[in-house]
C-alpha atoms as a PDB file:
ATOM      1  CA  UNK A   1     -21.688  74.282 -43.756  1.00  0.00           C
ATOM      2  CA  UNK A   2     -22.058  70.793 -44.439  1.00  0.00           C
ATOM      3  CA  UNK A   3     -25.599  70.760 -44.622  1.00  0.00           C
ATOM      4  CA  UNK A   4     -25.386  73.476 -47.311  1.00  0.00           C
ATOM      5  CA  UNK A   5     -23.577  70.804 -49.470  1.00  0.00           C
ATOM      6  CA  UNK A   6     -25.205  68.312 -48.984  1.00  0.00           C
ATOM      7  CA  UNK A   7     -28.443  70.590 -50.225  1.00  0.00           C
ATOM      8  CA  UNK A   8     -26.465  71.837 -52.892  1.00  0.00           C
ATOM      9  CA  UNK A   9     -25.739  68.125 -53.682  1.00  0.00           C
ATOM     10  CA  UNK A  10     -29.243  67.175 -53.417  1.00  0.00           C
ATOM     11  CA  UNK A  11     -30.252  69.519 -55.839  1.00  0.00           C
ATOM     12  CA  UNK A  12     -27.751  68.924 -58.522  1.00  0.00           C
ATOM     13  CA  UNK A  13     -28.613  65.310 -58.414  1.00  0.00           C
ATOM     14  CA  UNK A  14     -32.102  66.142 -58.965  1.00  0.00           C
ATOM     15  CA  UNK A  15     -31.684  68.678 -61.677  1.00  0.00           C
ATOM     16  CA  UNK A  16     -29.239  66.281 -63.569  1.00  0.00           C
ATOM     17  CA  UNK A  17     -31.903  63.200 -63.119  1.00  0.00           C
ATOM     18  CA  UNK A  18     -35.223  65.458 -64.276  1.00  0.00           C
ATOM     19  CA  UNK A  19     -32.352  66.821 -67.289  1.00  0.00           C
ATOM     20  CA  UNK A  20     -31.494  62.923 -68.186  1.00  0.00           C
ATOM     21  CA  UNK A  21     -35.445  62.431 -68.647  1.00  0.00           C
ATOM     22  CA  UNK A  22     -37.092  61.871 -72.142  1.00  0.00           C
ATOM     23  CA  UNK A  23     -39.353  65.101 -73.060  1.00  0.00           C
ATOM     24  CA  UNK A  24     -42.461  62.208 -72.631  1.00  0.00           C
ATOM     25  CA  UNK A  25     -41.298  61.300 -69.023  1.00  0.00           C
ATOM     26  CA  UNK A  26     -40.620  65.191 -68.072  1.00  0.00           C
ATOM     27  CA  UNK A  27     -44.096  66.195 -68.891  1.00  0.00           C
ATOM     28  CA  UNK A  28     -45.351  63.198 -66.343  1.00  0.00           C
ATOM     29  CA  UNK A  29     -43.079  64.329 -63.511  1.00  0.00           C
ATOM     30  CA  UNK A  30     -44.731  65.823 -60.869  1.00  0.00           C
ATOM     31  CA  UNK A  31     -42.699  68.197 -58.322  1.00  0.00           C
ATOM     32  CA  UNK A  32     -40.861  69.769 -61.163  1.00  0.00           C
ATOM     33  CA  UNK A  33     -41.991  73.171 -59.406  1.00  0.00           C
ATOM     34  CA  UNK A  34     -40.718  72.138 -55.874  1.00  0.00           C
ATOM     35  CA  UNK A  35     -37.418  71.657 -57.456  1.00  0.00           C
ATOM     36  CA  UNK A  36     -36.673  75.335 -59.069  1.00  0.00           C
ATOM     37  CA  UNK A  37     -38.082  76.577 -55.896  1.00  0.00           C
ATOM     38  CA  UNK A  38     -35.420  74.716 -54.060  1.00  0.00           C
ATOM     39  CA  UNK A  39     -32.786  76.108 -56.419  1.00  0.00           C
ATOM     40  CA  UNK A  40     -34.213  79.282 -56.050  1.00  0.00           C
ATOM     41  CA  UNK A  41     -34.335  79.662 -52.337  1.00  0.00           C
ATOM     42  CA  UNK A  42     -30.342  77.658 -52.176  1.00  0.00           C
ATOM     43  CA  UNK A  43     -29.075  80.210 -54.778  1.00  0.00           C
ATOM     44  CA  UNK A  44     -30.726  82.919 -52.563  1.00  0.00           C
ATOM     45  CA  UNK A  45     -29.223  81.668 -49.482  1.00  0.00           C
ATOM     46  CA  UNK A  46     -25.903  80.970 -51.121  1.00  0.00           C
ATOM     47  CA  UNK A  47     -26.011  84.783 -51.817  1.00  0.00           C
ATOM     48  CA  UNK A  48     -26.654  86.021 -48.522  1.00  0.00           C
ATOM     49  CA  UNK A  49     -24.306  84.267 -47.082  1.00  0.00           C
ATOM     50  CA  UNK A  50     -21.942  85.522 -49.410  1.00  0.00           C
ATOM     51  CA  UNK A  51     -22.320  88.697 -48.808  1.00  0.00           C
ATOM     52  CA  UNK A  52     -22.193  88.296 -45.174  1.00  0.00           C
ATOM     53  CA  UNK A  53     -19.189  87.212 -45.233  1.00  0.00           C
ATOM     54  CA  UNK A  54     -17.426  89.921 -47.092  1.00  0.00           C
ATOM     55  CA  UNK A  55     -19.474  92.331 -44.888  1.00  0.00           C
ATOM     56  CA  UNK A  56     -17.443  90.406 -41.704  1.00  0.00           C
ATOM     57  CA  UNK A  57     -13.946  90.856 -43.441  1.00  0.00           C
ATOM     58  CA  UNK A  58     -14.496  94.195 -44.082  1.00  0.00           C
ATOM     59  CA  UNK A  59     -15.973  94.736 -40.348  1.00  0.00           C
ATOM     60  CA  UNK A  60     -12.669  92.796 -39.244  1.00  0.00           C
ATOM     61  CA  UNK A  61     -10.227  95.162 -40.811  1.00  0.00           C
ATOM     62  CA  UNK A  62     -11.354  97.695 -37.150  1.00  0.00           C
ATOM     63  CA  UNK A  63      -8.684 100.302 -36.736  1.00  0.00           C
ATOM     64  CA  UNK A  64      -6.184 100.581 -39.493  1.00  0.00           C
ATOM     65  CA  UNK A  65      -2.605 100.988 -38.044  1.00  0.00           C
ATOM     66  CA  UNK A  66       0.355  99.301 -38.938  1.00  0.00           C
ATOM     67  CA  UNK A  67      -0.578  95.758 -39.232  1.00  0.00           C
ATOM     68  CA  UNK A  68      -3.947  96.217 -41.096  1.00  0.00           C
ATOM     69  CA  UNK A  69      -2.339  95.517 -44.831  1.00  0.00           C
ATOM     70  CA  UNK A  70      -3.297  91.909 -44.545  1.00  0.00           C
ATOM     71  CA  UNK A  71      -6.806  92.595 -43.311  1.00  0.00           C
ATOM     72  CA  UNK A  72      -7.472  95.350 -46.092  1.00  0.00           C
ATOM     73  CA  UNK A  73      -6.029  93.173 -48.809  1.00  0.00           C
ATOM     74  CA  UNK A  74      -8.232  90.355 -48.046  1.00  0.00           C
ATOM     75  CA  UNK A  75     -11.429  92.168 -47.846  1.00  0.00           C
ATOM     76  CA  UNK A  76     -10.569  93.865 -51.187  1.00  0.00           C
ATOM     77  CA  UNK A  77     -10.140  90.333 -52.492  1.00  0.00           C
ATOM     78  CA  UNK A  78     -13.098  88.854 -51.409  1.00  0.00           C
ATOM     79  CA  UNK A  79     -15.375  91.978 -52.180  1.00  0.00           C
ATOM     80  CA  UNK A  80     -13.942  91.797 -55.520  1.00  0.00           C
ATOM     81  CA  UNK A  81     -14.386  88.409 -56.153  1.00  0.00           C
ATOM     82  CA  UNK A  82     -17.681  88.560 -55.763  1.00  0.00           C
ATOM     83  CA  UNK A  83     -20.260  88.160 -58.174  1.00  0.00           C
ATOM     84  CA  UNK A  84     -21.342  91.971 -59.716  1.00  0.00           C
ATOM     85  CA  UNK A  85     -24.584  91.510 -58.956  1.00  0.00           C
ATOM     86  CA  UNK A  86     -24.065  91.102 -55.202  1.00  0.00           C
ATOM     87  CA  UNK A  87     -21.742  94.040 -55.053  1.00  0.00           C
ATOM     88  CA  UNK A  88     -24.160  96.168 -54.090  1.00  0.00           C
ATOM     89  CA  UNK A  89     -25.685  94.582 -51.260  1.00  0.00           C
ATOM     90  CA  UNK A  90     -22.016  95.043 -49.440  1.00  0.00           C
ATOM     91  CA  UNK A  91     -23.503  97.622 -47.061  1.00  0.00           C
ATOM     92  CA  UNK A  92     -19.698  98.678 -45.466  1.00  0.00           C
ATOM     93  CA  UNK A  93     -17.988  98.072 -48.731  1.00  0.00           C
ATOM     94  CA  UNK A  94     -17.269 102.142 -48.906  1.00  0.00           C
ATOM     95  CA  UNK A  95     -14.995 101.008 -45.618  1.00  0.00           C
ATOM     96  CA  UNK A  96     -12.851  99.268 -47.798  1.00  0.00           C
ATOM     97  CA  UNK A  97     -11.719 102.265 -49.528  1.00  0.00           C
ATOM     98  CA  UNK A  98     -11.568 104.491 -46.505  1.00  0.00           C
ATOM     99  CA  UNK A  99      -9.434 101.671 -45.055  1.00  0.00           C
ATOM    100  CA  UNK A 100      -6.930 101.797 -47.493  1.00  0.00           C
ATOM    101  CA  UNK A 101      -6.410 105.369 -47.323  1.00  0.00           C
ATOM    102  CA  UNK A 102      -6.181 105.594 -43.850  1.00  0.00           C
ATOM    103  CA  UNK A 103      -3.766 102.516 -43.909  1.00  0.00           C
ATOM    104  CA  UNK A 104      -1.459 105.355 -46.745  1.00  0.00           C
ATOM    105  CA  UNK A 105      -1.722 108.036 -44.164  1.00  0.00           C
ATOM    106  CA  UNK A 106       0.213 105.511 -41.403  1.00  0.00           C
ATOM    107  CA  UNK A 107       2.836 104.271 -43.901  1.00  0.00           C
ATOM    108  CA  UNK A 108       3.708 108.000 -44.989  1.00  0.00           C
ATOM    109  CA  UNK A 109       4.068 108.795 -41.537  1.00  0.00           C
ATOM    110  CA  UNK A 110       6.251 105.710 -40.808  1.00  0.00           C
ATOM    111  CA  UNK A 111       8.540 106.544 -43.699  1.00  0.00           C
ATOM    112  CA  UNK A 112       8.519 110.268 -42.506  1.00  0.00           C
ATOM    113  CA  UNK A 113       9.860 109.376 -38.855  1.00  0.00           C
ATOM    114  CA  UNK A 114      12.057 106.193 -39.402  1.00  0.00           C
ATOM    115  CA  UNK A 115      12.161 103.838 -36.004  1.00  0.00           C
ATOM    116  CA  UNK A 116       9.021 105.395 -34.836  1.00  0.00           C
ATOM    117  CA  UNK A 117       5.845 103.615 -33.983  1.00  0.00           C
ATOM    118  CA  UNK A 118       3.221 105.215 -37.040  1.00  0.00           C
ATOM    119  CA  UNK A 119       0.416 104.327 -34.565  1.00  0.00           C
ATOM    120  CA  UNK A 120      -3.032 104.540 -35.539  1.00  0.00           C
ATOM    121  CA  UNK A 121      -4.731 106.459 -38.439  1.00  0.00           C
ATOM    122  CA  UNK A 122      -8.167 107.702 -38.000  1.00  0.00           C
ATOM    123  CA  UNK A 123     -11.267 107.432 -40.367  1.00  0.00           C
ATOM    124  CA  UNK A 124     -10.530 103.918 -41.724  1.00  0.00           C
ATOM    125  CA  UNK A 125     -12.202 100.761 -40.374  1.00  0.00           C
ATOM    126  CA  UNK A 126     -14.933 101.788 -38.625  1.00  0.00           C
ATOM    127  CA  UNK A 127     -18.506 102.519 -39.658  1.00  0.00           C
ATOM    128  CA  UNK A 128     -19.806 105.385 -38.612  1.00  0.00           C
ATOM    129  CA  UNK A 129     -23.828 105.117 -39.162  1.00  0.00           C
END
């Protein structure tokens, strides 16, 4: 949100001012420590977030049928676009993969009966735990 950015703003600004110092006024600066615990809890944040959102578009894809293409393809996008160390903490991402073979089981059977609704595949979508 916006007050996100304007953190993320915040501590850029910092980091580039304590960065622009001379080694002589670095030493002297107090609340150096403050700072990199700011990034540190923002890049942690950041992350979380992240991942909770991919988590939602995968969540969103529901029951594959017909129409679900869009929704797989753009949780397989943003899955993949994140960062490889925050793959892992995807806890549905094994839904993306079940998705997309469920969403092959209704196209073969709308290409095997031609003007027929394909309906709804099972085992895609939904997580089962």
């Amino acid at each position: 949100g916006e007050g996100a950015s304007d953190s993320a703003r915040a501590i850029i600004a910092a980091e580039e001012a304590v960065a622009a110092l001379s080694d002589k006024d670095r030493e002297r600066l107090t609340g150096l420590e403050t700072l990199k615990k700011a990034r540190e809890t923002f890049s942690e944040l950041a992350d979380a977030d992240a991942v909770s959102k991919v988590e939602a578009l995968i969540d969103s894809i529901g029951t594959v049928d017909a129409d679900s293409s869009a929704a797989i393809d753009a949780a397989k996008e943003a899955y993949e676009g994140l960062d490889e160390r925050l793959k892992d903490k995807v806890g549905n991402a094994d839904l993306i993969g079940q998705a997309e073979a469920a969403y092959e089981q209704v196209r073969l059977k709308a290409e095997a009966a031609p003007g027929q609704e394909a309906g709804a595949a099972s085992g895609g979508g939904r997580r089962s735990d």
